[in-house]
C-alpha atoms as a PDB file:
ATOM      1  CA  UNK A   1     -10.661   2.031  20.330  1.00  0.00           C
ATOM      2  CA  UNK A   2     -10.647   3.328  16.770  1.00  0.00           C
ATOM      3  CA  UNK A   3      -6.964   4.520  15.821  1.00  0.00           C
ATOM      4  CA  UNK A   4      -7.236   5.808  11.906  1.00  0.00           C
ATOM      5  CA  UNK A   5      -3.294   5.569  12.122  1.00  0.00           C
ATOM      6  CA  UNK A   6      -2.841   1.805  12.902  1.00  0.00           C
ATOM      7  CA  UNK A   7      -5.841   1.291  10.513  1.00  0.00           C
ATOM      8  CA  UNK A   8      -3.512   3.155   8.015  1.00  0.00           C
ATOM      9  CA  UNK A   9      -0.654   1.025   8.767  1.00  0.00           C
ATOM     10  CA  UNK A  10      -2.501  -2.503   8.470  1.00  0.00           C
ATOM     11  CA  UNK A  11      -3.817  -1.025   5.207  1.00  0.00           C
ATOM     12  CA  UNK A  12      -0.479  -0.083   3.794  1.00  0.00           C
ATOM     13  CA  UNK A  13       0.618  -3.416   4.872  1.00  0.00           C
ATOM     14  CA  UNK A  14      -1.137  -5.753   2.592  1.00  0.00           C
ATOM     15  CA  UNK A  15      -1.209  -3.941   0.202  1.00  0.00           C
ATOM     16  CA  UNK A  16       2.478  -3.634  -0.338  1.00  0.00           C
ATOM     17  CA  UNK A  17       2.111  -7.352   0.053  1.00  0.00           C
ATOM     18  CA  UNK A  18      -1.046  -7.361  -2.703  1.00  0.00           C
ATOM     19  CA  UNK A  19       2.282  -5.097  -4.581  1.00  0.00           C
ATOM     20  CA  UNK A  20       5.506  -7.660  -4.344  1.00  0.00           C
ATOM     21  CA  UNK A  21       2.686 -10.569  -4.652  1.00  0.00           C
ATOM     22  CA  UNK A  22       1.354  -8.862  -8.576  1.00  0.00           C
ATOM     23  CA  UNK A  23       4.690  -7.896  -9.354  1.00  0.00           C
ATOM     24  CA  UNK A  24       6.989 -11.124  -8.346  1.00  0.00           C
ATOM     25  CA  UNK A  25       4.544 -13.885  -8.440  1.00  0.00           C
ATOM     26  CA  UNK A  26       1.685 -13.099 -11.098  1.00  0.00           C
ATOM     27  CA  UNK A  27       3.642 -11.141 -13.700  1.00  0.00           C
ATOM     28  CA  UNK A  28       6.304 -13.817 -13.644  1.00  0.00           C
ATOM     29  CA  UNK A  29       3.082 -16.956 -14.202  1.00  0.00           C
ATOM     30  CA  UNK A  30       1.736 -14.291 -16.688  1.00  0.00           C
ATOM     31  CA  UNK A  31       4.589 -13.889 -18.815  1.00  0.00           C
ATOM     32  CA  UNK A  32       6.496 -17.103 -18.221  1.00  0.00           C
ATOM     33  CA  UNK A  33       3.821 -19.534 -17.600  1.00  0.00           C
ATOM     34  CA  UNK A  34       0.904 -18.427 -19.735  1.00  0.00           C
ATOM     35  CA  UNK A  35      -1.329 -17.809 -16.860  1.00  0.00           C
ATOM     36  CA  UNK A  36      -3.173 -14.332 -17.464  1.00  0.00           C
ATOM     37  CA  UNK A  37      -5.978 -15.676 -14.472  1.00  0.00           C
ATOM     38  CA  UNK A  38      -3.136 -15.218 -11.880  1.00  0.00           C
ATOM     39  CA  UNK A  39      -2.843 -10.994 -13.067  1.00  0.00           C
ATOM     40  CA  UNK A  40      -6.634 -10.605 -12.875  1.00  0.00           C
ATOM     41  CA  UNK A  41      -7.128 -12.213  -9.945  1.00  0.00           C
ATOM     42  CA  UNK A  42      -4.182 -10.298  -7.981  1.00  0.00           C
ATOM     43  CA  UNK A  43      -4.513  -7.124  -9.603  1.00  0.00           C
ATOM     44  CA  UNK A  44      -8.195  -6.708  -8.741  1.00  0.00           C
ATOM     45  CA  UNK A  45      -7.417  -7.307  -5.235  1.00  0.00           C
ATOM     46  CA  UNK A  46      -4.167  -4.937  -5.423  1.00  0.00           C
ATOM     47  CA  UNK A  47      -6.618  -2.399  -7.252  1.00  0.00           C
ATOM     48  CA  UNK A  48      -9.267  -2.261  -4.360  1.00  0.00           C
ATOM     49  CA  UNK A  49      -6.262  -2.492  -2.036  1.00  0.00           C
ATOM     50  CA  UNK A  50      -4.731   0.749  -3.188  1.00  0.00           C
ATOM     51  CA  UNK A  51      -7.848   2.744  -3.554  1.00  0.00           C
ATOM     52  CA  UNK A  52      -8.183   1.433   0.284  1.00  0.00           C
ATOM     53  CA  UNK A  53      -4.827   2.960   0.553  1.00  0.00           C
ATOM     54  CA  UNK A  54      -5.423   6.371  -0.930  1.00  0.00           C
ATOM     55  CA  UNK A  55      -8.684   6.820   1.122  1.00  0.00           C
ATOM     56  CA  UNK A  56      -7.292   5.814   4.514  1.00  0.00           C
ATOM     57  CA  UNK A  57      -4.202   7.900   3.462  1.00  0.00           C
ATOM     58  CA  UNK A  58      -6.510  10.894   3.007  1.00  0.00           C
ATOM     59  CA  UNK A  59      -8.246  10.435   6.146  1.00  0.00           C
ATOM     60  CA  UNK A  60      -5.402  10.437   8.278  1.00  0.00           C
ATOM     61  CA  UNK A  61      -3.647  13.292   6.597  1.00  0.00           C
ATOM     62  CA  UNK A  62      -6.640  14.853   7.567  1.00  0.00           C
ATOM     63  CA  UNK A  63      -7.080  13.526  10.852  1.00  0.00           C
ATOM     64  CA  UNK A  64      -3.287  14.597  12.018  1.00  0.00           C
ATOM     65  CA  UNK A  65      -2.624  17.669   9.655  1.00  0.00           C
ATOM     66  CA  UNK A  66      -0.596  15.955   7.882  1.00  0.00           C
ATOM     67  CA  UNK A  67       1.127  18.013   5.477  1.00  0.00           C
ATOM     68  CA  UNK A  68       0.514  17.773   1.817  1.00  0.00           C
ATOM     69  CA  UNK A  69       3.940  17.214   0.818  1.00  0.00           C
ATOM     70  CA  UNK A  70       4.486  14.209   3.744  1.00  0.00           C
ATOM     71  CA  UNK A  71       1.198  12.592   1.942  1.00  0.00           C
ATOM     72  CA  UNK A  72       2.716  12.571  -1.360  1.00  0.00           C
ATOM     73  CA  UNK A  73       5.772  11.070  -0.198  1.00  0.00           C
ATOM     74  CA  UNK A  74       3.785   8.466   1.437  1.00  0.00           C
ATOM     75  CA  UNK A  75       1.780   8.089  -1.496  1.00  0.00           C
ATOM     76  CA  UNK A  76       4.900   8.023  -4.162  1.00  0.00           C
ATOM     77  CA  UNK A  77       6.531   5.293  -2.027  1.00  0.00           C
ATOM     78  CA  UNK A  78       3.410   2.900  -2.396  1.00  0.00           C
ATOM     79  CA  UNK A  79       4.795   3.000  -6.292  1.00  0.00           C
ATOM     80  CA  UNK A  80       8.077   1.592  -5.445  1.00  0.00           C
ATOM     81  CA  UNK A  81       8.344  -2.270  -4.618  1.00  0.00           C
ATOM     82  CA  UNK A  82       9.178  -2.147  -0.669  1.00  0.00           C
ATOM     83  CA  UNK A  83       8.458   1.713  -0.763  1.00  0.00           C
ATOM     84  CA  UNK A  84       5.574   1.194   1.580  1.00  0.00           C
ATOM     85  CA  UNK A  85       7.465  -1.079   3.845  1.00  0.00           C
ATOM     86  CA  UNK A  86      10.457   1.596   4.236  1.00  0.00           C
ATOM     87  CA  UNK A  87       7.704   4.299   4.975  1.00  0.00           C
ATOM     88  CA  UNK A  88       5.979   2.506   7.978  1.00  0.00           C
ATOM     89  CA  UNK A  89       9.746   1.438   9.792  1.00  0.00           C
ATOM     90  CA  UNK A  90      11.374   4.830   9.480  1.00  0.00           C
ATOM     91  CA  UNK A  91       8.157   7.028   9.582  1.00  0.00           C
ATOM     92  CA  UNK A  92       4.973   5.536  10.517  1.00  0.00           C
ATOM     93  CA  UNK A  93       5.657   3.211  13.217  1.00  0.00           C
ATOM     94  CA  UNK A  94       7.089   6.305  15.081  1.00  0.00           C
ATOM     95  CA  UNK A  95       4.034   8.450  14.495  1.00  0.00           C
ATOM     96  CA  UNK A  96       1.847   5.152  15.585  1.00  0.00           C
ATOM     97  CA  UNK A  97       3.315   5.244  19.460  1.00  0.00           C
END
């Protein structure tokens, strides 16, 4: 069956992998290595990953009543490198069960 909260999680998954991948791999062959391909390529995906993220992140806050204030934590965190990863162990995986 269809849970929009495990969706959620999957979602927020990869892409706070798409995140650490643009910011630790591609930015470092962009800048050190003179490969600009390896920012396009990763960015576009971490671009249509996040607006995956803010639209699943909507639906479940309205699915569950989520408050606005627990979404915008949720959604600040996806900012920070390993934000999104902190979110789903102390908050998200609890919610999921």
């Amino acid at each position: 069956m269809y849970n929009p909260l495990k969706l959620f999680r999957l979602i927020a998954f990869i892409e706070g992998v798409s995140f650490l991948v643009l910011l630790f791999i591609a930015m470092p062959l962009k800048y050190w290595a003179g490969l600009p391909l390896a920012v396009r390529v990763v960015g576009s995906a971490h671009g249509i990953l996040f607006v995956l993220f803010v639209m699943s992140l909507a639906d479940v806050m309205i699915r569950y009543r989520w408050s606005l204030f627990r979404g915008a934590l949720i959604f600040l965190s996806s900012l920070i490198p390993f934000g999104t990863f902190a979110v789903d162990y102390y908050w998200l995986r609890k919610a999921a069960e």
